[in-house]
PDB file of N, CA and C in Angstrom:
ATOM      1  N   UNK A   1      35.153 -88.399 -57.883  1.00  0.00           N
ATOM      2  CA  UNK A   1      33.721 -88.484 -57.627  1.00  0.00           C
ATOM      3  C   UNK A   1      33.064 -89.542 -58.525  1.00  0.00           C
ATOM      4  N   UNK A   2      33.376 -89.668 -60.070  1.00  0.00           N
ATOM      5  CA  UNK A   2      33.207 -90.787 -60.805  1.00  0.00           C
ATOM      6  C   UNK A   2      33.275 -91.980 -60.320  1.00  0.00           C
ATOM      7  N   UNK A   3      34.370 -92.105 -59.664  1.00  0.00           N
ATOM      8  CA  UNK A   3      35.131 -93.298 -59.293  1.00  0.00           C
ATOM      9  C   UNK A   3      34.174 -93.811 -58.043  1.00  0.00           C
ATOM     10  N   UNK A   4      33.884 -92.855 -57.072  1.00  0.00           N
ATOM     11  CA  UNK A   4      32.918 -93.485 -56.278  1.00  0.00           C
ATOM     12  C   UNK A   4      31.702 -94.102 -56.579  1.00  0.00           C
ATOM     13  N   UNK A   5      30.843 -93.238 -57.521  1.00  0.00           N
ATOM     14  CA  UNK A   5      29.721 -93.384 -57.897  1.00  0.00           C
ATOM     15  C   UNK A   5      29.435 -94.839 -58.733  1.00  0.00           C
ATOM     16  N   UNK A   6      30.577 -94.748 -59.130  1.00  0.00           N
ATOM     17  CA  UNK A   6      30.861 -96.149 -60.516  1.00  0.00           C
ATOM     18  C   UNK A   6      31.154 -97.580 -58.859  1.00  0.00           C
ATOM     19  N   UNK A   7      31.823 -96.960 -58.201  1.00  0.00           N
ATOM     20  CA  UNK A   7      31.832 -97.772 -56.719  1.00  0.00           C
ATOM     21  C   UNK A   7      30.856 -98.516 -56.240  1.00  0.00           C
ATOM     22  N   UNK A   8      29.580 -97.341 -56.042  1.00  0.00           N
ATOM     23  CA  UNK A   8      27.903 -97.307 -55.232  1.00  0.00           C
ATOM     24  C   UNK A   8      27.393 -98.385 -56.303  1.00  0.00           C
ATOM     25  N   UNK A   9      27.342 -97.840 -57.310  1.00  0.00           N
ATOM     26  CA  UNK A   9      26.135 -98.208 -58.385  1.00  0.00           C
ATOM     27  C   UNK A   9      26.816-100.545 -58.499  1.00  0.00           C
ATOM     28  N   UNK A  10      28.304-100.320 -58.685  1.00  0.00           N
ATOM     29  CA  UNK A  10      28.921-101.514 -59.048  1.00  0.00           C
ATOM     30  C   UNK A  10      28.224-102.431 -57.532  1.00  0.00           C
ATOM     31  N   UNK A  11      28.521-101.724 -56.128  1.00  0.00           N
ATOM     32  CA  UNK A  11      28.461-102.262 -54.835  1.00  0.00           C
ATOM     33  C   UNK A  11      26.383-102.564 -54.902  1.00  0.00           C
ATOM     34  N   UNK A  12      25.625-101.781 -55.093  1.00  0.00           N
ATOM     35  CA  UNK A  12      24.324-102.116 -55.546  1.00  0.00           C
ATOM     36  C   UNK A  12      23.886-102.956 -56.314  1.00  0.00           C
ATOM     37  N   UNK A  13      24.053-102.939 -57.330  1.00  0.00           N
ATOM     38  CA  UNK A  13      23.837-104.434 -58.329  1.00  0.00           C
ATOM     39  C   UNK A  13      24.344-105.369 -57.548  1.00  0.00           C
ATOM     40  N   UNK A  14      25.783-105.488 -57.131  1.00  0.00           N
ATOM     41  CA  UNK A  14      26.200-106.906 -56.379  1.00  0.00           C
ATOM     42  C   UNK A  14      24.713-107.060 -55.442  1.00  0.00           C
ATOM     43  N   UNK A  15      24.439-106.335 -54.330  1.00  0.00           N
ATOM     44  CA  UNK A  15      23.517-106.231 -53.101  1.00  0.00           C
ATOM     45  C   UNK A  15      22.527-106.699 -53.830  1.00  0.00           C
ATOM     46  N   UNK A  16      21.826-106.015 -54.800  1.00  0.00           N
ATOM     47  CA  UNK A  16      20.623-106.165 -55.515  1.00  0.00           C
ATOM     48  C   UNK A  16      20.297-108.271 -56.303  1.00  0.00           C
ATOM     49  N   UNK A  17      21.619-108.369 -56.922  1.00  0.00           N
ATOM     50  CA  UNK A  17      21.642-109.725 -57.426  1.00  0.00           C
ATOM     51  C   UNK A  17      21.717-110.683 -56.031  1.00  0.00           C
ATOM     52  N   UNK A  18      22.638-110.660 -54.976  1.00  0.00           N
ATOM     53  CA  UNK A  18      22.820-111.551 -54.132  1.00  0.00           C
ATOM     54  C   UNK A  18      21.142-111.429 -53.497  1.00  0.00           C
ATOM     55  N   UNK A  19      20.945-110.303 -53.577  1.00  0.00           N
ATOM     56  CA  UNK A  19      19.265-110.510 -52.956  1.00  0.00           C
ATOM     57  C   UNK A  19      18.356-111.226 -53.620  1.00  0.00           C
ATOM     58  N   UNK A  20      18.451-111.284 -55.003  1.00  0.00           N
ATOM     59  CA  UNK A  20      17.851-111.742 -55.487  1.00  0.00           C
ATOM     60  C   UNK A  20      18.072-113.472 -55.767  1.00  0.00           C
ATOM     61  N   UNK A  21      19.285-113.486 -55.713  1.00  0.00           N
ATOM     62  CA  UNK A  21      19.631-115.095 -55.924  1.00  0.00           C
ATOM     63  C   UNK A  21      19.134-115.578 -54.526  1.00  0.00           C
ATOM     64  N   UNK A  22      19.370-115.169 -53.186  1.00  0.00           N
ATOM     65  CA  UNK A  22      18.845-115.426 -51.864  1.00  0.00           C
ATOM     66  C   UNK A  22      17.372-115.661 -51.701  1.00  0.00           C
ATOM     67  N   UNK A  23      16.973-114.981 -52.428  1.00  0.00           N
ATOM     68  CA  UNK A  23      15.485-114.416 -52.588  1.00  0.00           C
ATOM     69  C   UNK A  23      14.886-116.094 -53.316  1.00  0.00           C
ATOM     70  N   UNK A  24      15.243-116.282 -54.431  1.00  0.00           N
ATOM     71  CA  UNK A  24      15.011-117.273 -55.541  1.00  0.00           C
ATOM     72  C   UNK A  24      15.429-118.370 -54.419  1.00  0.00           C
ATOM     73  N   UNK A  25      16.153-118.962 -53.668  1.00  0.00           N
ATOM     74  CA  UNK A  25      16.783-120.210 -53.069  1.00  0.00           C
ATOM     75  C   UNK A  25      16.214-120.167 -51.932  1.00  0.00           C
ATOM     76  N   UNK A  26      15.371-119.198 -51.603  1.00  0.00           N
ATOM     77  CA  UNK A  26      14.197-119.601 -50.465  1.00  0.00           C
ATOM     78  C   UNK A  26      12.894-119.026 -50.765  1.00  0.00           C
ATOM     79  N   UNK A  27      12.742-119.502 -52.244  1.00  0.00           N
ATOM     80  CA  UNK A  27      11.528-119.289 -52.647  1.00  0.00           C
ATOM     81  C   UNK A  27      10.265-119.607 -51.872  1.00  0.00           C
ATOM     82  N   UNK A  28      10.543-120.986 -51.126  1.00  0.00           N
ATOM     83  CA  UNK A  28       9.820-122.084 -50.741  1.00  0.00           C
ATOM     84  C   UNK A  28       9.208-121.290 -48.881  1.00  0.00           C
ATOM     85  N   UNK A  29      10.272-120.587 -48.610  1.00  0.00           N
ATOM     86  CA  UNK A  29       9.651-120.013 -47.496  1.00  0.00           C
ATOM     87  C   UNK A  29       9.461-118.247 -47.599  1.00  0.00           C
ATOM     88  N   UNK A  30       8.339-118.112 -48.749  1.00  0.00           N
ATOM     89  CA  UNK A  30       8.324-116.807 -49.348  1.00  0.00           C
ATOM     90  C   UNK A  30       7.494-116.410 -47.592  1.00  0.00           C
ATOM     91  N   UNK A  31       6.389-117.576 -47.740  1.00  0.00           N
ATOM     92  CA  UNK A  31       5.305-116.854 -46.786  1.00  0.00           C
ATOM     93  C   UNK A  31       5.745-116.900 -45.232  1.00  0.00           C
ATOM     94  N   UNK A  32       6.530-117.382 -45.032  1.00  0.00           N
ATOM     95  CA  UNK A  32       7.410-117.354 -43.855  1.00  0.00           C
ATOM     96  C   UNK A  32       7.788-115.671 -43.473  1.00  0.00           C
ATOM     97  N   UNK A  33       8.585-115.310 -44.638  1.00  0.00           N
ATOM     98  CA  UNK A  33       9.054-113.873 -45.013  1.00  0.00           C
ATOM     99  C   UNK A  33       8.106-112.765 -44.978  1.00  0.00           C
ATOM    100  N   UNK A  34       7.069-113.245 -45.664  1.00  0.00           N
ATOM    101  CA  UNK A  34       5.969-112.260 -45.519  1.00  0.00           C
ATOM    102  C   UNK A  34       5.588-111.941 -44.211  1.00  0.00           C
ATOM    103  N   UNK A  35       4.964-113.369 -43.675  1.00  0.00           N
ATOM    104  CA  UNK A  35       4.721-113.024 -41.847  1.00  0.00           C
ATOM    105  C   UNK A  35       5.593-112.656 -41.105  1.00  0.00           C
ATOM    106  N   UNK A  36       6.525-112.886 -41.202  1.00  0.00           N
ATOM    107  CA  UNK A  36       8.097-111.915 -40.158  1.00  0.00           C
ATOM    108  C   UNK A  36       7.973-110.207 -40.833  1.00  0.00           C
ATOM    109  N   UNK A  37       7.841-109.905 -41.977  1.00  0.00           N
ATOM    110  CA  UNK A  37       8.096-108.496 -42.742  1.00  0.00           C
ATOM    111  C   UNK A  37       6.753-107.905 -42.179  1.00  0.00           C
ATOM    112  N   UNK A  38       5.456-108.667 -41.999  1.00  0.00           N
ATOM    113  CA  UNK A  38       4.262-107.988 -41.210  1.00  0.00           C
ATOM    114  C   UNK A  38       4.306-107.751 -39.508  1.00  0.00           C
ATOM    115  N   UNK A  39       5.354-108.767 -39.186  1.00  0.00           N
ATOM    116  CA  UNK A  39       5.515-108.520 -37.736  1.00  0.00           C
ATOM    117  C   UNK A  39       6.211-107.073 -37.031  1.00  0.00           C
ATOM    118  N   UNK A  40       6.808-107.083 -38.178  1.00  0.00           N
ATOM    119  CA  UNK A  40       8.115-105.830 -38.016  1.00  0.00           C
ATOM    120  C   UNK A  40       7.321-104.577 -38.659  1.00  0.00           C
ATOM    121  N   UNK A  41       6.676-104.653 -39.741  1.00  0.00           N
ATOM    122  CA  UNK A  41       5.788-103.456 -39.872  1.00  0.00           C
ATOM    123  C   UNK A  41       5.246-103.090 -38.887  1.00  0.00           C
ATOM    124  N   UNK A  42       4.137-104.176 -38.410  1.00  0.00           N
ATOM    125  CA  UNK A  42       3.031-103.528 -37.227  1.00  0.00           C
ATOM    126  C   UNK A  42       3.589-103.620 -35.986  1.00  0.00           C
TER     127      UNK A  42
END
């Protein structure tokens, strides 16, 4: 059960950083992102 959890948490940070490096390298079309993330809300 350790072993998984140490799994999730290791597999999250990866998810969490690649999002964030993705995130940072299309800084430039933040507001692009925003208007697609409002389209899909409403």
């Amino acid at each position: 059960m350790k072993i998984l959890c140490a799994l999730l948490c290791g597999t999250y940070n990866l998810y969490r950083l690649f999002c964030l490096s993705f995130f940072l390298l299309n800084i430039s079309h933040i507001n692009d992102t925003i208007r697609l993330k409002r389209t899909f809300i409403v």
